[in-house]
Protein backbone atom coordinates (compact mmCIF):
# COMPACT_ATOMS: atom_id res chain seq x y z
CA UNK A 1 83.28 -43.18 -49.62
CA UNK A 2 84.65 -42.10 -46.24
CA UNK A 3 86.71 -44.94 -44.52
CA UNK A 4 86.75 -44.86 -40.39
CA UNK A 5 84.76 -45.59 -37.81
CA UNK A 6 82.27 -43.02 -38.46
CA UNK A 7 82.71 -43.66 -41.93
CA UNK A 8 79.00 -44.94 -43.71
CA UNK A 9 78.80 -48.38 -44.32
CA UNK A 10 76.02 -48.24 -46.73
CA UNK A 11 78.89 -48.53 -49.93
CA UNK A 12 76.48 -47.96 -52.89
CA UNK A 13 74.56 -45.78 -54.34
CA UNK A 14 72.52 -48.38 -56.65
CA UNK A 15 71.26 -49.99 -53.75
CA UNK A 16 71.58 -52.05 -50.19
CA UNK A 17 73.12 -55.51 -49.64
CA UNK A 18 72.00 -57.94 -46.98
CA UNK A 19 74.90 -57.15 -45.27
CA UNK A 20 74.48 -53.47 -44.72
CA UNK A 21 70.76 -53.78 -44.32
CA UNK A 22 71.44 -56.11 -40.81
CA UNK A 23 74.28 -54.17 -39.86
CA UNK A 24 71.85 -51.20 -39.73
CA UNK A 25 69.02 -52.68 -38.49
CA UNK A 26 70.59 -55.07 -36.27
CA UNK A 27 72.84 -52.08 -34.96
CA UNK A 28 69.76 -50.29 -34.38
CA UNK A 29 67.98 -52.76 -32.03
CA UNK A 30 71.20 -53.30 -30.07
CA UNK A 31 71.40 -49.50 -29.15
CA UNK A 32 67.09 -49.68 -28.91
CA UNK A 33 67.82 -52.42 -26.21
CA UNK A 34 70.19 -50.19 -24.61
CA UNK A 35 68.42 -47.23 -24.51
CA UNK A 36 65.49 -49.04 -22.90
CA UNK A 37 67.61 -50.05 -20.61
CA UNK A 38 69.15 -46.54 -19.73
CA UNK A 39 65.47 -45.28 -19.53
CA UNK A 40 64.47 -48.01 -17.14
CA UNK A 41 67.61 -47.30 -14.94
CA UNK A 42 67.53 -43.73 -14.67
CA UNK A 43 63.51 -43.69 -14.07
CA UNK A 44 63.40 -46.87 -11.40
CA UNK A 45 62.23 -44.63 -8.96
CA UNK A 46 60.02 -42.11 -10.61
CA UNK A 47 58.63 -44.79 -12.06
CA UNK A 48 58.00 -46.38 -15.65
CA UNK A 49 55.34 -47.58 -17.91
CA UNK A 50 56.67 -50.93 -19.69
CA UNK A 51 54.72 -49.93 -23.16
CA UNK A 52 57.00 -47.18 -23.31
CA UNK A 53 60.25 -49.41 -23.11
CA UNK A 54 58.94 -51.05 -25.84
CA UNK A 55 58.89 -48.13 -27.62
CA UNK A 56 62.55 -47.32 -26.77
CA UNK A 57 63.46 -50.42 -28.33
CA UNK A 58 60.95 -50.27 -31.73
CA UNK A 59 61.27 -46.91 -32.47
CA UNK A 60 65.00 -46.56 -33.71
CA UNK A 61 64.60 -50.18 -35.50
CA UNK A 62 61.56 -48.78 -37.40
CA UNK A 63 63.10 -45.42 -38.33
CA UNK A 64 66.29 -46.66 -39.66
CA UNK A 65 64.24 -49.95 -42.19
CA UNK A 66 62.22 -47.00 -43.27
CA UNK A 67 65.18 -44.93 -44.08
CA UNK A 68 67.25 -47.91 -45.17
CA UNK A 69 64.08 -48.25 -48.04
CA UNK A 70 63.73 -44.14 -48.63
CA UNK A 71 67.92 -44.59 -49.47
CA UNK A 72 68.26 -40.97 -49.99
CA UNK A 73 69.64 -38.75 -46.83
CA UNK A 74 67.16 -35.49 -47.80
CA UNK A 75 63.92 -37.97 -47.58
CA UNK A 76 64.97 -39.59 -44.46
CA UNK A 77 65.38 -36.81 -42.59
CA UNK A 78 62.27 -35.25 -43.50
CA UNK A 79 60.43 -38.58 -42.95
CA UNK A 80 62.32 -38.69 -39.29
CA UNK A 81 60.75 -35.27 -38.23
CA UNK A 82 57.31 -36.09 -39.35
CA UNK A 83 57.78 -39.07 -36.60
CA UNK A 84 58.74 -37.09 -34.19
CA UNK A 85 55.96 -34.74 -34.46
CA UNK A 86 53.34 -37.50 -34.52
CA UNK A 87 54.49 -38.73 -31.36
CA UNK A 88 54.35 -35.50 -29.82
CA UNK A 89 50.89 -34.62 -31.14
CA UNK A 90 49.47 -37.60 -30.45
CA UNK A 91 50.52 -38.18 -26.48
CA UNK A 92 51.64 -35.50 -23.93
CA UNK A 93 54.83 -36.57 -21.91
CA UNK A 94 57.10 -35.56 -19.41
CA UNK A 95 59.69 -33.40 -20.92
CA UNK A 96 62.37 -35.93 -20.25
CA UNK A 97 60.00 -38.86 -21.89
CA UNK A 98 59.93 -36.59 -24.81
CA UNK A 99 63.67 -36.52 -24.68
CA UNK A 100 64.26 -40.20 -24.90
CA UNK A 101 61.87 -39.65 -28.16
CA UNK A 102 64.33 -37.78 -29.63
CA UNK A 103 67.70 -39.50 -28.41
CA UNK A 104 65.96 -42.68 -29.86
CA UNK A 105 64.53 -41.04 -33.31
CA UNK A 106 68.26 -39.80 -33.44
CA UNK A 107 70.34 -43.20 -32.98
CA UNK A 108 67.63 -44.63 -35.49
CA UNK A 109 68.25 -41.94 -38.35
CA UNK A 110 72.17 -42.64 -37.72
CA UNK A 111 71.48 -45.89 -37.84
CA UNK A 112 69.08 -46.01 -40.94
CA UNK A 113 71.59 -43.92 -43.36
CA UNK A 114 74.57 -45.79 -42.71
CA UNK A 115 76.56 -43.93 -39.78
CA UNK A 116 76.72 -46.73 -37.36
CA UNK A 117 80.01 -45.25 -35.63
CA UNK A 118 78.16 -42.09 -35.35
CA UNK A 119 75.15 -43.58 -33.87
CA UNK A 120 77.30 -45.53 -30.57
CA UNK A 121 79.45 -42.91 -30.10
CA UNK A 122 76.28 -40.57 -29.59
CA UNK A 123 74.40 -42.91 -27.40
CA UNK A 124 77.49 -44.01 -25.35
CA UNK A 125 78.24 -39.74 -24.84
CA UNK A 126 74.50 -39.12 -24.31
CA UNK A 127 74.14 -41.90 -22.00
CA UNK A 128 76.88 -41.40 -19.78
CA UNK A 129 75.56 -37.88 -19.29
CA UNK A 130 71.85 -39.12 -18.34
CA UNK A 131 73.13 -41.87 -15.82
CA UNK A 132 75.78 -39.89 -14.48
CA UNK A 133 73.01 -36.48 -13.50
CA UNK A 134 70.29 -39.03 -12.79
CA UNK A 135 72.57 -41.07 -10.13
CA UNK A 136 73.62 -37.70 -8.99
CA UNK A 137 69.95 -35.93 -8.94
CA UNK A 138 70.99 -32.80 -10.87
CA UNK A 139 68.39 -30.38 -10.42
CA UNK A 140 66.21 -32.67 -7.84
CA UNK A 141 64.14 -30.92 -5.29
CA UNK A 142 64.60 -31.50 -1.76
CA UNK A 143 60.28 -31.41 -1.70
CA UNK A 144 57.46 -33.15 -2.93
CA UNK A 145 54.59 -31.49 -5.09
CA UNK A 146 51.48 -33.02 -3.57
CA UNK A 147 47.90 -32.16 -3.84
CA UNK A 148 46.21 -32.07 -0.30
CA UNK A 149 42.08 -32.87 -0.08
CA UNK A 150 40.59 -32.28 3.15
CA UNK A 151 37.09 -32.46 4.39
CA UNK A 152 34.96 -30.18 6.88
CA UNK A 153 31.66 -29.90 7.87
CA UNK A 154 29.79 -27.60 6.32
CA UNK A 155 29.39 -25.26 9.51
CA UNK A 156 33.29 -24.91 9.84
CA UNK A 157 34.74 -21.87 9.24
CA UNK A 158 38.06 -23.12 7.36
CA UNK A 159 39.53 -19.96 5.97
CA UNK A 160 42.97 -20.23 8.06
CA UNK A 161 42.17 -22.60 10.23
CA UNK A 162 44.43 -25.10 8.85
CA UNK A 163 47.35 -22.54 8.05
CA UNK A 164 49.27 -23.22 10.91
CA UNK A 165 49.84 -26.85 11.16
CA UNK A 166 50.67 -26.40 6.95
CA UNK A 167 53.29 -23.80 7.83
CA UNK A 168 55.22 -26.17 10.16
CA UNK A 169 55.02 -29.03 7.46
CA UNK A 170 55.23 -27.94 4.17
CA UNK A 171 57.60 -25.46 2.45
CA UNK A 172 54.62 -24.22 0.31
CA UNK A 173 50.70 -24.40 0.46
CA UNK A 174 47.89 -22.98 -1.72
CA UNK A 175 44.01 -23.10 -1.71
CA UNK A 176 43.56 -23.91 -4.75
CA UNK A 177 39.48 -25.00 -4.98
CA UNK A 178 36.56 -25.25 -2.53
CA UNK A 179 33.41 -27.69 -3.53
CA UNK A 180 30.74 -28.91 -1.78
CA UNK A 181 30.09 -32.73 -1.45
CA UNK A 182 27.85 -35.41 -0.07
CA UNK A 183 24.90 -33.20 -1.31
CA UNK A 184 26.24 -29.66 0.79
CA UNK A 185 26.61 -31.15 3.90
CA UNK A 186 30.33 -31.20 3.62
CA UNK A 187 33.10 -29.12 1.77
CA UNK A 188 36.10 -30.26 0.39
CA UNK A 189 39.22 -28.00 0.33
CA UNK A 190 41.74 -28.54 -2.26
CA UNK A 191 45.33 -27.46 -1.59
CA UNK A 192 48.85 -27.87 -3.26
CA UNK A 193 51.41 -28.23 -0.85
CA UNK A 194 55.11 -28.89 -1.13
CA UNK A 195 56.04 -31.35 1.68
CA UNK A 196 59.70 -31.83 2.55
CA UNK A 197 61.27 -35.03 1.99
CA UNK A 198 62.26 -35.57 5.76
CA UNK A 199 58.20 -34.78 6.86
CA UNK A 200 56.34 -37.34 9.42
CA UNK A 201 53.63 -37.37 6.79
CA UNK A 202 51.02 -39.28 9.73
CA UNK A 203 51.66 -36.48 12.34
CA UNK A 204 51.41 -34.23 9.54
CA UNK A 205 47.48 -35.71 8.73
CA UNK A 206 46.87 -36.61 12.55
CA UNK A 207 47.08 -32.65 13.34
CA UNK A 208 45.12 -31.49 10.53
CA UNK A 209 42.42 -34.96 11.55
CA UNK A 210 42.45 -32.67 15.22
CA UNK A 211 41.23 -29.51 13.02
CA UNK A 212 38.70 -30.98 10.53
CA UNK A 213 36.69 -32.90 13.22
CA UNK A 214 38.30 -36.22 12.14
CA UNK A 215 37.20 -36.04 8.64
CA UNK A 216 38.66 -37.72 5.29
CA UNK A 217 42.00 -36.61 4.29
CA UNK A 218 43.66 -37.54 1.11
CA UNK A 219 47.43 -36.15 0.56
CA UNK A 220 47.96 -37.26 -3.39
CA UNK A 221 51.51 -38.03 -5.19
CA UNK A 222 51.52 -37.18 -8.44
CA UNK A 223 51.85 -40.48 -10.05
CA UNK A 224 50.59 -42.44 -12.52
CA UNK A 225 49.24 -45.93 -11.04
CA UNK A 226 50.67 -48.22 -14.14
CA UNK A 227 53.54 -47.61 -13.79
CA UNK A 228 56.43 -49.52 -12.29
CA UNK A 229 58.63 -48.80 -9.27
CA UNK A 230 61.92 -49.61 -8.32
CA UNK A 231 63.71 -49.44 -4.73
């Protein structure tokens, strides 16, 4: 067998002592712990839903006891992708959610057939990487995608009338849907708008209030109210 930290620990072919089996496993919830924890800290501020740290932690524990039992590297793998593509059939993420999928389904497979020095030196790599370009904001935008609602009386002829206070505040705007509301009496204009981090976002809804007669105005983040936040 090969020797060496990345060397497999799993020693026989007949089957798995106790030993191996809670090196693997237990190996496998230290480095779920830790990639929890590398998910919370590099989403604090985007924000996180705490079901899905427990996932971070389960998921690689559960791979590698099911692998540990399968004991043959051909059937683990296969049963490792049919995981992954549950989980992505079953709930649409953010790409980078997805990616945690896979860094954890990863660390567990490593885990489950034995390659324990395989599976830290890939999540301490990996996980230097995704700390060091979250701190840093690689590929952050200087804007925020927001979805602008505003209401107008129905007699109010709104086709440009708001286009020059959004020009001075936003990098981007778009009409994207016009409805009527409150049985016709009112209309409700629907825009995206990309609003610079660095925006006076009440002067910014206090001169489109002076335009729409001092109607409702909602300016919506595109977040997801269970999750958590972090200053």
């Amino acid at each position: 067998m090969n020797s060496g930290i990345f060397g497999n620990v799993i020693t026989s072919q007949d089957g798995i002592s106790a030993f191996e089996f809670f090196v693997c496993v237990g190996m496998s919830v230290l480095l779920g712990f830790l990639i929890s924890l590398l998910y919370m800290k590099t989403h604090r501020k985007e924000g996180y839903s705490q079901s899905y740290v427990f996932t971070m932690i389960m998921l690689p524990t559960i791979v590698s006891l099911i692998l540990l039992l399968i004991n043959t590297p051909a059937g683990a793998l296969s049963l490792a992708g049919t995981f992954t593509l549950v989980r992505f059939r079953s709930v649409a993420g953010d790409p980078k959610d997805i990616a945690y999928i896979f860094f954890a389904m990863a660390t567990g497979v490593a885990c489950g057939i034995g390659y324990i020095g395989f599976a830290v030196v890939f999540f301490v790599v990996l996980g230097a990487i995704l700390f060091v370009l979250s701190e840093k904001n690689f590929g952050g935008s200087t804007s925020t995608h927001m979805t602008l609602k505003i209401t107008i009386p129905e007699n109010l002829d709104y086709q440009g009338v708001f286009d020059v206070v959004l020009n001075k505040y936003t990098n981007f705007h778009k009409l994207r849907r016009v409805k009527t509301t409150n049985f016709g009496t009112l209309f409700e204009l629907i825009y995206s708008v990309d609003v610079p981090d660095n925006v006076d976002q009440k002067r910014f809804i206090d001169e489109l209030r002076t335009l729409n007669g001092n109607m409702n105005i909602n300016l919506v983040f595109f977040r997801y109210d269970d999750k958590i936040y972090e200053n």
